[in-house]
N, C-alpha and C. Protein backbone atom coordinates (compact mmCIF):
# COMPACT_ATOMS: atom_id res chain seq x y z
N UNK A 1 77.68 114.41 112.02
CA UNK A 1 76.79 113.27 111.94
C UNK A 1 75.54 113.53 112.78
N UNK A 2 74.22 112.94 112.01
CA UNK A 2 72.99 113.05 113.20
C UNK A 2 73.15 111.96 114.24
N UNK A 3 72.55 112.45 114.53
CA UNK A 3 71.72 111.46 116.01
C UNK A 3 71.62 109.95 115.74
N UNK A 4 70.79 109.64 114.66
CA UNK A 4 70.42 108.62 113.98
C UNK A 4 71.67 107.87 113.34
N UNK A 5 72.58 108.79 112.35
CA UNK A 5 73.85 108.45 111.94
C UNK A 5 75.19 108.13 113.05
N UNK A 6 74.90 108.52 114.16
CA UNK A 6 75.89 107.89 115.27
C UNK A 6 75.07 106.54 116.10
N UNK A 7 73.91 106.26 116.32
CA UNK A 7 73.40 105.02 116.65
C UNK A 7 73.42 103.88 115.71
N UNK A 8 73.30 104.55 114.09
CA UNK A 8 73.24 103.12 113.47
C UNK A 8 74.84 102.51 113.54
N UNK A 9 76.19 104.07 113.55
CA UNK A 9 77.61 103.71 113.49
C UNK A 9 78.08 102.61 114.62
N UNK A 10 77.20 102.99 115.69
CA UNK A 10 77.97 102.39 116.84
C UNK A 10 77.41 101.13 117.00
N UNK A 11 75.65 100.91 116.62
CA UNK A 11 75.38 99.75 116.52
C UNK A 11 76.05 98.66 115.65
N UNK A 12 76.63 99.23 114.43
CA UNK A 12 77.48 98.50 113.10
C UNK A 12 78.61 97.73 114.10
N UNK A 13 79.24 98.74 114.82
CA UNK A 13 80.26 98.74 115.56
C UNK A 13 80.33 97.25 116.41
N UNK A 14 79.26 97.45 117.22
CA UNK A 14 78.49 96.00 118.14
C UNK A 14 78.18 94.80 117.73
N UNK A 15 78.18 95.12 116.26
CA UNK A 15 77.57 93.57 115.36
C UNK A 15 75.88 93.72 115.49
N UNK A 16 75.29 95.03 115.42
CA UNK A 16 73.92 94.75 115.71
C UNK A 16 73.43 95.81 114.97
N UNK A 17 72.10 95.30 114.59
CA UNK A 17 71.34 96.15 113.38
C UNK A 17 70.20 97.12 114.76
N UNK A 18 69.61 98.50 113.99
CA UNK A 18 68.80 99.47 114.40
C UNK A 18 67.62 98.39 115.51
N UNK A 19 67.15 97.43 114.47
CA UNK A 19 66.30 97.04 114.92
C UNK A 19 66.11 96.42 116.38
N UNK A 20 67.64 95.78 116.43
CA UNK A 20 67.93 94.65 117.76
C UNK A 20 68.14 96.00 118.75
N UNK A 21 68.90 96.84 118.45
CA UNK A 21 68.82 97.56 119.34
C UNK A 21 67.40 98.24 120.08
N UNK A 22 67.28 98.89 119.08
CA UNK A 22 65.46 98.88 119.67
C UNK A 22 65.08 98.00 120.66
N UNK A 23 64.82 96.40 120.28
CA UNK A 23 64.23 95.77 120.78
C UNK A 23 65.22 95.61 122.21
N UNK A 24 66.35 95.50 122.17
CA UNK A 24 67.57 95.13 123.53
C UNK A 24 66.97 96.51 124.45
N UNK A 25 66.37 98.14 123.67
CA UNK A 25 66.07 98.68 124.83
C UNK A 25 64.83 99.00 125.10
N UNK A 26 64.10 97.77 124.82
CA UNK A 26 62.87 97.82 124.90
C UNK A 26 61.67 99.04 124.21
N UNK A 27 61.81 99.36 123.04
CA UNK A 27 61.20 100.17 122.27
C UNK A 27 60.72 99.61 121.22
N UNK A 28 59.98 100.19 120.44
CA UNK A 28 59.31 99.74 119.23
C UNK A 28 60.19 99.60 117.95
N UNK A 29 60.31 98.31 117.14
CA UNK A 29 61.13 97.96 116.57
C UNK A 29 61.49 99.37 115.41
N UNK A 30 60.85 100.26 115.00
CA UNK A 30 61.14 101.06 114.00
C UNK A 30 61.30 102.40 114.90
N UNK A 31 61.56 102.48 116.00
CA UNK A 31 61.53 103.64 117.09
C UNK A 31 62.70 104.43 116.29
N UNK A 32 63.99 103.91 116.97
CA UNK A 32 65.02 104.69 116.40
C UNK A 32 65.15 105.16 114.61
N UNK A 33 64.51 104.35 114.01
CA UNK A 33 64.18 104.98 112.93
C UNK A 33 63.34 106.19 112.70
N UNK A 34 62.63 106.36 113.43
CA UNK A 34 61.67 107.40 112.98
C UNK A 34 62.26 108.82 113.71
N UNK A 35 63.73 108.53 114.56
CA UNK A 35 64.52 109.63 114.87
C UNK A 35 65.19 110.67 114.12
N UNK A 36 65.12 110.00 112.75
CA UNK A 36 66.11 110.50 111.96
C UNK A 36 64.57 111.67 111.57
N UNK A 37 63.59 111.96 111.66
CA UNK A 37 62.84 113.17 112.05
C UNK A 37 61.99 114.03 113.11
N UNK A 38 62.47 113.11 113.98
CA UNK A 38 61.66 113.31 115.29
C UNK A 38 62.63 113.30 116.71
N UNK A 39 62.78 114.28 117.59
CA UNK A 39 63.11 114.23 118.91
C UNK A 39 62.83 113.19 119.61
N UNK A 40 64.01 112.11 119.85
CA UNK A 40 63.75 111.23 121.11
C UNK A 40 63.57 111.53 122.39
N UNK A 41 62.63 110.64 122.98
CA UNK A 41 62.59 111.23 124.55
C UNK A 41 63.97 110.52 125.48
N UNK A 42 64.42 111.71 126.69
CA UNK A 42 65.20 111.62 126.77
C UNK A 42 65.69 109.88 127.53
N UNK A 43 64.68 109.05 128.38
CA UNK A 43 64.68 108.30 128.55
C UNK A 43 64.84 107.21 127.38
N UNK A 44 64.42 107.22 126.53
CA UNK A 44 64.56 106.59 125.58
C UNK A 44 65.92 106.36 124.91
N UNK A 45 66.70 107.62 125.01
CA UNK A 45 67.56 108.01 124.28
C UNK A 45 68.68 107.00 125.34
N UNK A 46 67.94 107.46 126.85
CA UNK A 46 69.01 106.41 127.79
C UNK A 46 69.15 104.88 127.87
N UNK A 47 68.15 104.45 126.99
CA UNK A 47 68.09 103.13 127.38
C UNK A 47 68.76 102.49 125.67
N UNK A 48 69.31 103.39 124.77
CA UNK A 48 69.43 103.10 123.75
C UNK A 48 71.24 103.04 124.05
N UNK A 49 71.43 104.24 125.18
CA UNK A 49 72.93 104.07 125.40
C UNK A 49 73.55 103.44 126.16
N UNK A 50 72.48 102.40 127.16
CA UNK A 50 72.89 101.75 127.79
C UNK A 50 73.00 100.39 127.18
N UNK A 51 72.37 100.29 126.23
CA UNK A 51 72.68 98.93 125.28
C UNK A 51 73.45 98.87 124.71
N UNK A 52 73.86 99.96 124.01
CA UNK A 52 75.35 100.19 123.30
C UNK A 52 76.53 100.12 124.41
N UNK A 53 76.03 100.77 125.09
CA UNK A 53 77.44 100.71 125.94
C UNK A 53 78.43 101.92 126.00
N UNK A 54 77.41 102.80 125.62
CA UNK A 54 77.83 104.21 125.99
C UNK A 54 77.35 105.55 126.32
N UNK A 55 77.28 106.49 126.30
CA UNK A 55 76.35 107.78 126.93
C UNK A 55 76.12 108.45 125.98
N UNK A 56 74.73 109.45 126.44
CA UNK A 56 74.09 110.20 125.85
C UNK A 56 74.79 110.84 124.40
N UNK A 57 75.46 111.01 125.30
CA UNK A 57 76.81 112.25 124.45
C UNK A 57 77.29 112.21 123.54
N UNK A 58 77.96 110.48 123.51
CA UNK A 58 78.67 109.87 122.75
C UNK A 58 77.67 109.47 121.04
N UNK A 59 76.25 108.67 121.83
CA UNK A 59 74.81 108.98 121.12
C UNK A 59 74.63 110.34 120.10
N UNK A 60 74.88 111.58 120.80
CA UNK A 60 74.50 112.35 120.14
C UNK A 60 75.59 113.47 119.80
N UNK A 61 76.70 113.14 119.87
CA UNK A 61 78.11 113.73 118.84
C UNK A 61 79.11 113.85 119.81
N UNK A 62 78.39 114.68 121.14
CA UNK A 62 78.95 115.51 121.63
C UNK A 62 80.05 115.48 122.06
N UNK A 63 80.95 114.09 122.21
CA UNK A 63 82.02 114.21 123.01
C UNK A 63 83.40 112.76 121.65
N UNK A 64 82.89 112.96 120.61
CA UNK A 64 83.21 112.29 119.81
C UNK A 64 84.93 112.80 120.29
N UNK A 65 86.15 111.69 120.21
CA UNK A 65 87.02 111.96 120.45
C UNK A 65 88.47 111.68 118.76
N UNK A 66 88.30 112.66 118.29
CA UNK A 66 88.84 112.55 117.36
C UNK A 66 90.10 112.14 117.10
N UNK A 67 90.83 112.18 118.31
CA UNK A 67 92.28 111.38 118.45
C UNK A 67 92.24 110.00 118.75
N UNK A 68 90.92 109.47 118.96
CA UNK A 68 90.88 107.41 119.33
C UNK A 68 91.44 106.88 118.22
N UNK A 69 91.78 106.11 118.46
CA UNK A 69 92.25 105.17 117.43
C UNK A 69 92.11 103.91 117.93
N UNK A 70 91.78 103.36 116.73
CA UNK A 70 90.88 101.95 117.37
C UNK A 70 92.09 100.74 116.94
N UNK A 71 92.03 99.70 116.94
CA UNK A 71 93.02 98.48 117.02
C UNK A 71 92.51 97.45 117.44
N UNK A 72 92.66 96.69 115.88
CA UNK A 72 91.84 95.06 115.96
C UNK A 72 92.94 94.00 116.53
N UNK A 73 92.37 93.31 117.96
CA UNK A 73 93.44 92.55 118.74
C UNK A 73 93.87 91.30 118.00
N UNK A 74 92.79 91.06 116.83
CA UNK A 74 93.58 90.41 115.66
C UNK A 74 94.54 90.32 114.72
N UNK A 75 94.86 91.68 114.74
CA UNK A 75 96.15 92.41 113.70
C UNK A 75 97.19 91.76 114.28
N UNK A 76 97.95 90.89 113.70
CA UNK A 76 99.05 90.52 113.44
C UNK A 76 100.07 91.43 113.58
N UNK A 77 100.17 92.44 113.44
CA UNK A 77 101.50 93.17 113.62
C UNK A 77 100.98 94.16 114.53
N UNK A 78 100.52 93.92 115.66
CA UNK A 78 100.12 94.53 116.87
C UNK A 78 100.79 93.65 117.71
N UNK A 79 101.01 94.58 118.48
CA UNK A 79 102.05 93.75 119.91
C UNK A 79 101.11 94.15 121.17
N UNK A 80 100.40 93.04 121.55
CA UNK A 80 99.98 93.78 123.03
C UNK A 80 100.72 93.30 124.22
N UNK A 81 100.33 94.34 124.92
CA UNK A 81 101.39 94.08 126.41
C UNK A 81 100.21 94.73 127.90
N UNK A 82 100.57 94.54 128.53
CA UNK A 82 99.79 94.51 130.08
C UNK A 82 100.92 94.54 131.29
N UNK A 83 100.82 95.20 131.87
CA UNK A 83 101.34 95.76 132.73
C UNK A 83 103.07 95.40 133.32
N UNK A 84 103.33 96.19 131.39
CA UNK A 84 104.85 96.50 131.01
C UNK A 84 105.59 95.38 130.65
N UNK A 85 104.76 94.46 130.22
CA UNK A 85 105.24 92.84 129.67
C UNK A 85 104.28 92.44 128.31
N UNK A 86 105.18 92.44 127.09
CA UNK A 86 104.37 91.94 126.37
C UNK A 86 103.62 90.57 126.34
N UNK A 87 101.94 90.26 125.85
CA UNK A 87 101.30 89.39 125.61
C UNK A 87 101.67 88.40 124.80
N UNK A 88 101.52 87.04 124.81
CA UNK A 88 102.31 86.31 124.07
C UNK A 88 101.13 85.99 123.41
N UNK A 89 101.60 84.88 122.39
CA UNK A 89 100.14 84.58 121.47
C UNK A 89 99.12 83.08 122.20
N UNK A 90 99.50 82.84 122.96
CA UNK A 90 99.26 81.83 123.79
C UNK A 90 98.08 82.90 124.56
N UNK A 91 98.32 83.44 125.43
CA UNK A 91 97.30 84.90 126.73
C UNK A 91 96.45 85.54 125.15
N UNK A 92 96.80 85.88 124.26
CA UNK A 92 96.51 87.02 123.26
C UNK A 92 95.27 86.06 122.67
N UNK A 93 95.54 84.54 122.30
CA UNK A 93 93.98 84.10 121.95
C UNK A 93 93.54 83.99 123.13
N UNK A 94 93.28 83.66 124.12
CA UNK A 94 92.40 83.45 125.48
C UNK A 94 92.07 84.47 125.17
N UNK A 95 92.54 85.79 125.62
CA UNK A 95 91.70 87.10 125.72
C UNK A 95 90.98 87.21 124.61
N UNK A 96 90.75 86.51 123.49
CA UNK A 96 89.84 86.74 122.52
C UNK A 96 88.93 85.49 122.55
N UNK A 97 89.09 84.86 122.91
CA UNK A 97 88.24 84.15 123.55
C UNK A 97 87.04 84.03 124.53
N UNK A 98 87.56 84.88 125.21
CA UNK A 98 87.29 85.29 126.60
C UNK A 98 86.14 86.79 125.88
N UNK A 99 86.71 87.42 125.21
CA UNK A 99 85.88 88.33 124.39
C UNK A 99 84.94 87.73 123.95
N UNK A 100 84.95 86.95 122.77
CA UNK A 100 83.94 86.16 122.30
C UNK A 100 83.16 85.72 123.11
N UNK A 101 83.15 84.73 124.57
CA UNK A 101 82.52 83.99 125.09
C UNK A 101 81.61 85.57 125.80
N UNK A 102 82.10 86.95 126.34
CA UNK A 102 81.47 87.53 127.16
C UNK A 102 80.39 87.73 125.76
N UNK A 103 80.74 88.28 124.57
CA UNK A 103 79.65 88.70 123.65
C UNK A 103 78.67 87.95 123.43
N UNK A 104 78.90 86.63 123.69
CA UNK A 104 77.80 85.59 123.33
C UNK A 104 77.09 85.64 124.69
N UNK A 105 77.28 85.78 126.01
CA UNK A 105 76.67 86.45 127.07
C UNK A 105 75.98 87.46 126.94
N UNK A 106 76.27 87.91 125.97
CA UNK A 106 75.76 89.78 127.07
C UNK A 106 74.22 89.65 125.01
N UNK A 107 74.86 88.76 124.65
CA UNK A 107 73.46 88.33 123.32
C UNK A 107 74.01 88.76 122.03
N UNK A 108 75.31 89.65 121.70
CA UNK A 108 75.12 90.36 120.48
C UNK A 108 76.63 89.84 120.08
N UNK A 109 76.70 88.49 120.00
CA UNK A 109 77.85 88.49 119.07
C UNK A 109 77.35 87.94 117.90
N UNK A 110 78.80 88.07 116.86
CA UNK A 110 78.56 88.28 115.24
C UNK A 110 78.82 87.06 114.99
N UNK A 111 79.72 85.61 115.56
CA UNK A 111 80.26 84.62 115.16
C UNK A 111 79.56 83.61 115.28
C-alpha cells in the first residue's frame, strides 16, 4: 500500500474523511491528496500521525503488523474480560459509552 493508501485506510478507520484530517493537522484541505504524487514534508507527515493516533511508520507501511486482529466490542459473541474476570454486559456498555463520549471529545465521532 502507498503512503496515501494507508492515511485514507486509517482515517476510514477513525470515522474521518482525507479532508478533516488535513484540516485536524492543520494543512491545506487537499494537502494529503496531492501525496499520492508528491513527497510529504516530514513535519507534515508528523502532524498527520498525530491526529490519527499513530506514527510515522505505521503512516507509511513500515511496521504494519500482520498478525493484529481487530475485534468489534460490539460482537455479541465476544467475551471480554479485564484483569482475569470476565466483563459483564452491564461494565461492557459503559465502556462503550465511555468510548463514545471520549470520541465526541477528542471531535471525530461517527454517531
Amino acid at each position: 500500500m502507498t503512503l496515501f493508501d494507508n492515511i485514507k485506510r486509517i482515517a476510514k478507520n477513525r470515522g474521518l474523511n482525507l479532508k478533516e484530517v488535513a484540516k485536524k493537522s492543520q494543512l491545506g484541505e487537499n494537502a494529503i491528496y496531492r501525496w499520492k504524487n508528491e513527497t510529504p514534508r516530514i513535519d507534515s507527515l508528523n502532524r498527520v500521525a498525530n491526529t490519527l493516533g499513530v506514527t510515522v511508520a505505521e503512516l507509511t507501511g513500515e511496521t504494519v503488523n500482520k498478525n493484529a486482529k481487530q475485534a468489534d466490542i460490539e460482537d455479541e459473541d465476544l467475551m471480554l474480560a479485564f484483569d482475569g474476570m470476565e466483563i459483564d454486559e452491564e461494565d461492557k456498555q459503559a465502556i462503550i459509552e465511555l468510548l463514545k463520549f471520549r470520541r465526541f471529545q477528542k471531535g471525530n465521532n461517527k454517531n
